[in-house]
PDB file of N, CA and C in Angstrom:
ATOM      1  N   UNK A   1      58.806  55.448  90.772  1.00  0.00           N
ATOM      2  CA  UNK A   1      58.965  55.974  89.440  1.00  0.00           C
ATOM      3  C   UNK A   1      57.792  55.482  88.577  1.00  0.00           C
ATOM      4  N   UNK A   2      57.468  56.376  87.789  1.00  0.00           N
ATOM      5  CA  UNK A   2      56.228  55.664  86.786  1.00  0.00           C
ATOM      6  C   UNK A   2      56.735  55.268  85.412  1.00  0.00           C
ATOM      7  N   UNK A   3      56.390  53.761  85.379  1.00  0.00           N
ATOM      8  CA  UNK A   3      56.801  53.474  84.307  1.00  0.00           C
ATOM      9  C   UNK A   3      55.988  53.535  83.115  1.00  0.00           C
ATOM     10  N   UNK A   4      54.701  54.013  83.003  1.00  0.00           N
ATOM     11  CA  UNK A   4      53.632  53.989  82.338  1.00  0.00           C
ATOM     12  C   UNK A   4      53.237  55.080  82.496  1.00  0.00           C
ATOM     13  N   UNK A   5      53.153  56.385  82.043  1.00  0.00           N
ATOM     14  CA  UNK A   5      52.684  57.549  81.969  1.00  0.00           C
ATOM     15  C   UNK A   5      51.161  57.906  81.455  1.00  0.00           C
ATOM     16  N   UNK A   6      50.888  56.909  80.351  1.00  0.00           N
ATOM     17  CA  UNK A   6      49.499  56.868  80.236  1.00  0.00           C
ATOM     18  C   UNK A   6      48.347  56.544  80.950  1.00  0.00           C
ATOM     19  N   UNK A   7      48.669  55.333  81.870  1.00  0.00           N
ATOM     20  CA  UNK A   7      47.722  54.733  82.661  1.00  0.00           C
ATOM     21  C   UNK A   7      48.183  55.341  83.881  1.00  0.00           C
ATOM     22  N   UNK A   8      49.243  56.013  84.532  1.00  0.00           N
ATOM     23  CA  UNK A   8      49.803  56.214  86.098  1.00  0.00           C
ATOM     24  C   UNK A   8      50.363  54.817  86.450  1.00  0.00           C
ATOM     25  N   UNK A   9      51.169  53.982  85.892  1.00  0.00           N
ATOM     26  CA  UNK A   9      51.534  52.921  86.513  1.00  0.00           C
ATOM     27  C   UNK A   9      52.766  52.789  87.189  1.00  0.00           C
ATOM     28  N   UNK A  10      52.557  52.733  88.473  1.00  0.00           N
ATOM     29  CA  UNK A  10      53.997  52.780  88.856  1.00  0.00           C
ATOM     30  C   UNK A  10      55.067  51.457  89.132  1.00  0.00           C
ATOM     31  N   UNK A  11      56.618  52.069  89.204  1.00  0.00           N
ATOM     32  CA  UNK A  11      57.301  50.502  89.368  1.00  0.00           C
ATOM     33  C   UNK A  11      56.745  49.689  90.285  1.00  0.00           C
ATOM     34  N   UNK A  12      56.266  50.317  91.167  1.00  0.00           N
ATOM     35  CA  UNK A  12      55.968  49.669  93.047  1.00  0.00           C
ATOM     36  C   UNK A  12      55.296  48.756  92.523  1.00  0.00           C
ATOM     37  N   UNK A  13      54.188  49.099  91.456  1.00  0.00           N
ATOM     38  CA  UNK A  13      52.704  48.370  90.645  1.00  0.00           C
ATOM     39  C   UNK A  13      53.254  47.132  90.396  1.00  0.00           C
ATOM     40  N   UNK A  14      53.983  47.303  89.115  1.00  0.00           N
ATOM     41  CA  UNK A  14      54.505  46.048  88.594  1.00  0.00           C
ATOM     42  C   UNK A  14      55.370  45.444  89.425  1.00  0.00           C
ATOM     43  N   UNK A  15      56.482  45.506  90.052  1.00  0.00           N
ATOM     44  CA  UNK A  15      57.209  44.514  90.984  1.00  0.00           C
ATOM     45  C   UNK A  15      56.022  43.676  92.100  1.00  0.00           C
ATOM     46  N   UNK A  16      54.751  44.439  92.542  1.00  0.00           N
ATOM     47  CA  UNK A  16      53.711  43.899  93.117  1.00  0.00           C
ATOM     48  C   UNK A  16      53.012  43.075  92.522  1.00  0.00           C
ATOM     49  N   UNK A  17      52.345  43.402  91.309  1.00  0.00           N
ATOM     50  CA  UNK A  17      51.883  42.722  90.757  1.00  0.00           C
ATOM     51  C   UNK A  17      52.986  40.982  90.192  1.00  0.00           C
ATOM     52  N   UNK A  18      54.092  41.042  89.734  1.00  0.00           N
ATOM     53  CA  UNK A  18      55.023  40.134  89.969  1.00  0.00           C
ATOM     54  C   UNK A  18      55.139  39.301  91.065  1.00  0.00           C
ATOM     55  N   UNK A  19      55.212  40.135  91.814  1.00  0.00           N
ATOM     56  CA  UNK A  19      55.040  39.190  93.358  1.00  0.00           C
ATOM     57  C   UNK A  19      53.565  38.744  93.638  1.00  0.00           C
ATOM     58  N   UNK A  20      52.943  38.930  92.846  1.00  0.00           N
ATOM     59  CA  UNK A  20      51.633  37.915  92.928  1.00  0.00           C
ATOM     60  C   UNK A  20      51.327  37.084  91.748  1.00  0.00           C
ATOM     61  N   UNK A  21      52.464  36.852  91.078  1.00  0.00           N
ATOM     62  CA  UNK A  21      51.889  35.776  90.364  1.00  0.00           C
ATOM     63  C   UNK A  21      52.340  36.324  88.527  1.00  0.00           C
ATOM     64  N   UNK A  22      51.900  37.870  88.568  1.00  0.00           N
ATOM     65  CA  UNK A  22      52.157  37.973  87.017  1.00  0.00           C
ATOM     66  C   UNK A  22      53.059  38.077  86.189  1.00  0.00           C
ATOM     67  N   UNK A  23      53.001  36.965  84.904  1.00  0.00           N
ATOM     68  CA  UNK A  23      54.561  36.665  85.036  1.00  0.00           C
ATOM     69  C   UNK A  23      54.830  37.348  83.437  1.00  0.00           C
ATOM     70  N   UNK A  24      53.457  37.563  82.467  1.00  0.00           N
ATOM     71  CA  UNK A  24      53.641  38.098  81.201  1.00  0.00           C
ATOM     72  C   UNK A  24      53.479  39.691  81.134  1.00  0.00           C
ATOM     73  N   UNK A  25      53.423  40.404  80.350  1.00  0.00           N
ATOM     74  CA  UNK A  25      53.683  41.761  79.608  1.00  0.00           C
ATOM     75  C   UNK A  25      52.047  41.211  79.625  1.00  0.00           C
ATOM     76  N   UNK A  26      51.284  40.412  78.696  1.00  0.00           N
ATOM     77  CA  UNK A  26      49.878  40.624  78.094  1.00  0.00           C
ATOM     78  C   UNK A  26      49.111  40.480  79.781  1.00  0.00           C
ATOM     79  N   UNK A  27      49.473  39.797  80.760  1.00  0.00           N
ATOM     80  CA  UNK A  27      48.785  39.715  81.937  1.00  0.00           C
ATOM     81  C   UNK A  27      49.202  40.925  82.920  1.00  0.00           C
ATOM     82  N   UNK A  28      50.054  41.793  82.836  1.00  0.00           N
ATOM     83  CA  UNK A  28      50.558  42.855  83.310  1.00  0.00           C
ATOM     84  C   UNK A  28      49.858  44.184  82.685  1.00  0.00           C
ATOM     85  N   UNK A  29      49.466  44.018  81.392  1.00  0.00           N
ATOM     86  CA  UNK A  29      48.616  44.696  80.692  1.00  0.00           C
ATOM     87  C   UNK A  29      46.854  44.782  81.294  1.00  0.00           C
ATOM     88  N   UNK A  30      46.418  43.551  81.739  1.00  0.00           N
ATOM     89  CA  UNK A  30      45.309  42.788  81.908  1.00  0.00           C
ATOM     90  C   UNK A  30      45.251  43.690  83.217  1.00  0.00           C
ATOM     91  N   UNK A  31      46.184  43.154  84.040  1.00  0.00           N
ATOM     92  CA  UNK A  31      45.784  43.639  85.563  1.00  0.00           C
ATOM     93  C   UNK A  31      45.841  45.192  85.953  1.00  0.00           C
ATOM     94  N   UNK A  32      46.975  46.102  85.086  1.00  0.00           N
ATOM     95  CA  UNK A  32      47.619  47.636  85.597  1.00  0.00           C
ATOM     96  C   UNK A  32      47.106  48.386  84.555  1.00  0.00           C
ATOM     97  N   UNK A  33      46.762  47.765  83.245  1.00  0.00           N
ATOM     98  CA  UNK A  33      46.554  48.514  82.260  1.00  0.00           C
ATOM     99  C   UNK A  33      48.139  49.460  81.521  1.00  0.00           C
ATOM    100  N   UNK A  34      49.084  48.873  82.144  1.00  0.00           N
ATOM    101  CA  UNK A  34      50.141  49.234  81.818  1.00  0.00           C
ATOM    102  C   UNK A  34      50.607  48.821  80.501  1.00  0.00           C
ATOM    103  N   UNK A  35      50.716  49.879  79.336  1.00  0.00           N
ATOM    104  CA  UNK A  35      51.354  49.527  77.882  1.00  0.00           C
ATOM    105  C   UNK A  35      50.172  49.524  77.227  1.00  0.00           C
ATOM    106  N   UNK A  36      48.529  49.800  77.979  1.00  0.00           N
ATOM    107  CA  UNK A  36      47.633  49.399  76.592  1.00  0.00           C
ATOM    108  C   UNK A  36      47.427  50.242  75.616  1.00  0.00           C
ATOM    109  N   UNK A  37      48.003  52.200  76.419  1.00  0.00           N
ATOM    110  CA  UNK A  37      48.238  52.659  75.350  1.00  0.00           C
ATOM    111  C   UNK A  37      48.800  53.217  73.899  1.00  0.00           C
ATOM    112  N   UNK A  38      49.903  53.825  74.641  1.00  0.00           N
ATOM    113  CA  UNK A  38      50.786  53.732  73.332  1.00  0.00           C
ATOM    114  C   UNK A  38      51.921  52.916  73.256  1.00  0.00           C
ATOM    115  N   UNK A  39      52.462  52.338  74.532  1.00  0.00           N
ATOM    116  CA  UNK A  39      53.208  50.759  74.251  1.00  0.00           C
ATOM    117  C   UNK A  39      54.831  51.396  74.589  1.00  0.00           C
ATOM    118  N   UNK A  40      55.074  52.368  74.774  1.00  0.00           N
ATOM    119  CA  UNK A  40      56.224  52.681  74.964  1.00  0.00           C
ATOM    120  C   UNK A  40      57.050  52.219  76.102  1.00  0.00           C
ATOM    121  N   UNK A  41      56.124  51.801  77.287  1.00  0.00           N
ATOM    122  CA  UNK A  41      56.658  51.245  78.515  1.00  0.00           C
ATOM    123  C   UNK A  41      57.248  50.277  78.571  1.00  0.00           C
ATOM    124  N   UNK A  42      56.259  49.175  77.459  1.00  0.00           N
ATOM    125  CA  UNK A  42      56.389  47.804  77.166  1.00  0.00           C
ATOM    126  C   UNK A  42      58.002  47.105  77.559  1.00  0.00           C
ATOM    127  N   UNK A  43      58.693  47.582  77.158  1.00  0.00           N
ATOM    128  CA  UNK A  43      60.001  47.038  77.054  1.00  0.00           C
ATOM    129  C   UNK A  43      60.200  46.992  78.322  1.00  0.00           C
ATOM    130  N   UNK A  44      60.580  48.153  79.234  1.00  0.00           N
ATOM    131  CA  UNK A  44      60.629  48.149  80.267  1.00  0.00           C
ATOM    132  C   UNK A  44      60.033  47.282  81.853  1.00  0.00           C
ATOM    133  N   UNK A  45      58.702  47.459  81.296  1.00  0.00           N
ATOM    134  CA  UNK A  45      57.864  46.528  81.917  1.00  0.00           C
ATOM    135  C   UNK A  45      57.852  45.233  82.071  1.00  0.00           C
ATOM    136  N   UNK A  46      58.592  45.055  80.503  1.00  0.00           N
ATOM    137  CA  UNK A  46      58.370  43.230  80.497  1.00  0.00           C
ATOM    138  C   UNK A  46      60.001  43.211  81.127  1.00  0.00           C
ATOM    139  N   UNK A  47      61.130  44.639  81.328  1.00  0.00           N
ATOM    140  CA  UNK A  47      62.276  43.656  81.957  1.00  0.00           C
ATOM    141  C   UNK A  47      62.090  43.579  83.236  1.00  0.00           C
ATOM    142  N   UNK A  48      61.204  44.310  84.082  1.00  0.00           N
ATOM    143  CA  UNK A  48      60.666  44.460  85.642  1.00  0.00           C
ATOM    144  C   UNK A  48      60.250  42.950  85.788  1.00  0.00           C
ATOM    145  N   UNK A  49      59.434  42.149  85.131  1.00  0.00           N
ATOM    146  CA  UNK A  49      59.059  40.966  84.822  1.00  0.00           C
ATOM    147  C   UNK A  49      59.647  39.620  84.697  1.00  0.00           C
ATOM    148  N   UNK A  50      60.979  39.766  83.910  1.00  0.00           N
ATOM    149  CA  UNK A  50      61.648  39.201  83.525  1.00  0.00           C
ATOM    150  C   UNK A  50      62.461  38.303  84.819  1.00  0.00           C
ATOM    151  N   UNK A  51      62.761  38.676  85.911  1.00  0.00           N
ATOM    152  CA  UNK A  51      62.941  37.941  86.933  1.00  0.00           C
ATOM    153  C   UNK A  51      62.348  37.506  87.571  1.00  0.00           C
ATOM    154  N   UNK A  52      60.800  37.272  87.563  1.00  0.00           N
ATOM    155  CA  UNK A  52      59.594  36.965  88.464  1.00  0.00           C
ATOM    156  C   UNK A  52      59.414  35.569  87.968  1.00  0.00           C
ATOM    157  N   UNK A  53      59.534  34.700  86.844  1.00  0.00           N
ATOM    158  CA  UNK A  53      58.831  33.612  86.723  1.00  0.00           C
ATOM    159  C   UNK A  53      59.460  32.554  87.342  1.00  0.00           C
ATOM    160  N   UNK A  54      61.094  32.753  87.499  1.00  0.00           N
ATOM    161  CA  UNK A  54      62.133  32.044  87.916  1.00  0.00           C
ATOM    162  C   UNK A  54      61.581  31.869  90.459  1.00  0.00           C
ATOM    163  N   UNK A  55      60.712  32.823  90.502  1.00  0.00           N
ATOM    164  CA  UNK A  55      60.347  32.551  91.813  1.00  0.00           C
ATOM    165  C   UNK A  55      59.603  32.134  91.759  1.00  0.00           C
ATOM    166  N   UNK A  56      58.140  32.337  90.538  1.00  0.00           N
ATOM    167  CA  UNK A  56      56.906  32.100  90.545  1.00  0.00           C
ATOM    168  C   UNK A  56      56.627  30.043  90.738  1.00  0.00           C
ATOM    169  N   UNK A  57      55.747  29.705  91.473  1.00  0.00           N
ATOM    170  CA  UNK A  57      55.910  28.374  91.853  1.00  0.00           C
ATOM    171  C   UNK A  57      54.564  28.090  90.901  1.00  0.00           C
ATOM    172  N   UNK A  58      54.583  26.988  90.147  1.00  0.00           N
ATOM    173  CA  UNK A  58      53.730  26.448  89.085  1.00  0.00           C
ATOM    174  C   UNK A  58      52.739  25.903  89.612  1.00  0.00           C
ATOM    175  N   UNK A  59      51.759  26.661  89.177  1.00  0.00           N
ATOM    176  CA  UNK A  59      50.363  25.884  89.589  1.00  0.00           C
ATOM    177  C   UNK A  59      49.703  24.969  89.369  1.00  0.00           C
ATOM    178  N   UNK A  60      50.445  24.337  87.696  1.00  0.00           N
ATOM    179  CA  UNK A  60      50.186  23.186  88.320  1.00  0.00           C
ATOM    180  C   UNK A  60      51.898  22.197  87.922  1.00  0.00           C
ATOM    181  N   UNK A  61      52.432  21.727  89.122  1.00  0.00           N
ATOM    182  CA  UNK A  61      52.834  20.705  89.383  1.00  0.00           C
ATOM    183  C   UNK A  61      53.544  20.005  88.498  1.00  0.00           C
ATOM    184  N   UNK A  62      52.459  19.327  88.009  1.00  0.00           N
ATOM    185  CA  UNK A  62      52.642  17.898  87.521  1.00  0.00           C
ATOM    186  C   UNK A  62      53.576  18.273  86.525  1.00  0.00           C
ATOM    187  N   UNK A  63      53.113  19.047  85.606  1.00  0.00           N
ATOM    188  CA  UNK A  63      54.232  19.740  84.510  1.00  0.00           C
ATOM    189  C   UNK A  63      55.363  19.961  84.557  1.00  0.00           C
ATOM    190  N   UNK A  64      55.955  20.138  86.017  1.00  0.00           N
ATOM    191  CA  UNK A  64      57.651  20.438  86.296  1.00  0.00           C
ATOM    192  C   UNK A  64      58.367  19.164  86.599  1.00  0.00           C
ATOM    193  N   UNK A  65      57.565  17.497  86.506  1.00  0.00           N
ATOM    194  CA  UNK A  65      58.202  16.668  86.117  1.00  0.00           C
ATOM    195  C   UNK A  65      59.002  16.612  84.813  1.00  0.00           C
ATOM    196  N   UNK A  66      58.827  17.526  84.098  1.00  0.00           N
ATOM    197  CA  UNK A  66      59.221  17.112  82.619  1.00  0.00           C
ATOM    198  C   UNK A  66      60.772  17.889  82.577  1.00  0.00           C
ATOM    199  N   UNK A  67      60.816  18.332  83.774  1.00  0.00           N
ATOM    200  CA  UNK A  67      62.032  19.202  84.002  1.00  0.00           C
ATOM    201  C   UNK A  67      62.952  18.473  84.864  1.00  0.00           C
ATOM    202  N   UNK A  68      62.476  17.449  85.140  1.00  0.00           N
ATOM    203  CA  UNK A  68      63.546  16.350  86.283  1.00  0.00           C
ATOM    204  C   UNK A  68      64.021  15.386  85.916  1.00  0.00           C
ATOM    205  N   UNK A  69      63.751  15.002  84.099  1.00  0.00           N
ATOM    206  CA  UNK A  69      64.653  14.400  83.516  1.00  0.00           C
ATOM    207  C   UNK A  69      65.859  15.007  83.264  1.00  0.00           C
TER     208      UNK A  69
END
């Protein structure tokens, strides 16, 4: 399904792009060009998103000590 009609972006895009790492709407923008034009996707896009950061493993580290208190 295309969730972005302006750019051709499809869901396949963004759940892929998710599974590599992208975890914002502005970096989902960056990589697919998805939402840069008239923004209507946006919502949508960022909820395709919205379950990816919770797999995404932190690059750096050290920072997810602050989460083991």
């Amino acid at each position: 399904m295309y969730v972005c009609i302006c750019n051709g972006v499809t869901e396949a895009q963004i759940r892929e792009a998710a599974a590599n790492g992208c975890a914002t709407v502005a970096e989902l923008t960056m990589r697919t060009g998805c939402g840069s034009n008239c923004g209507s996707c946006l919502d949508i896009a960022a909820g395709m998103l919205a379950p990816a950061p919770s797999r995404r493993e932190s690059l750096l580290p050290v920072l997810d000590l602050s989460r083991a208190a």
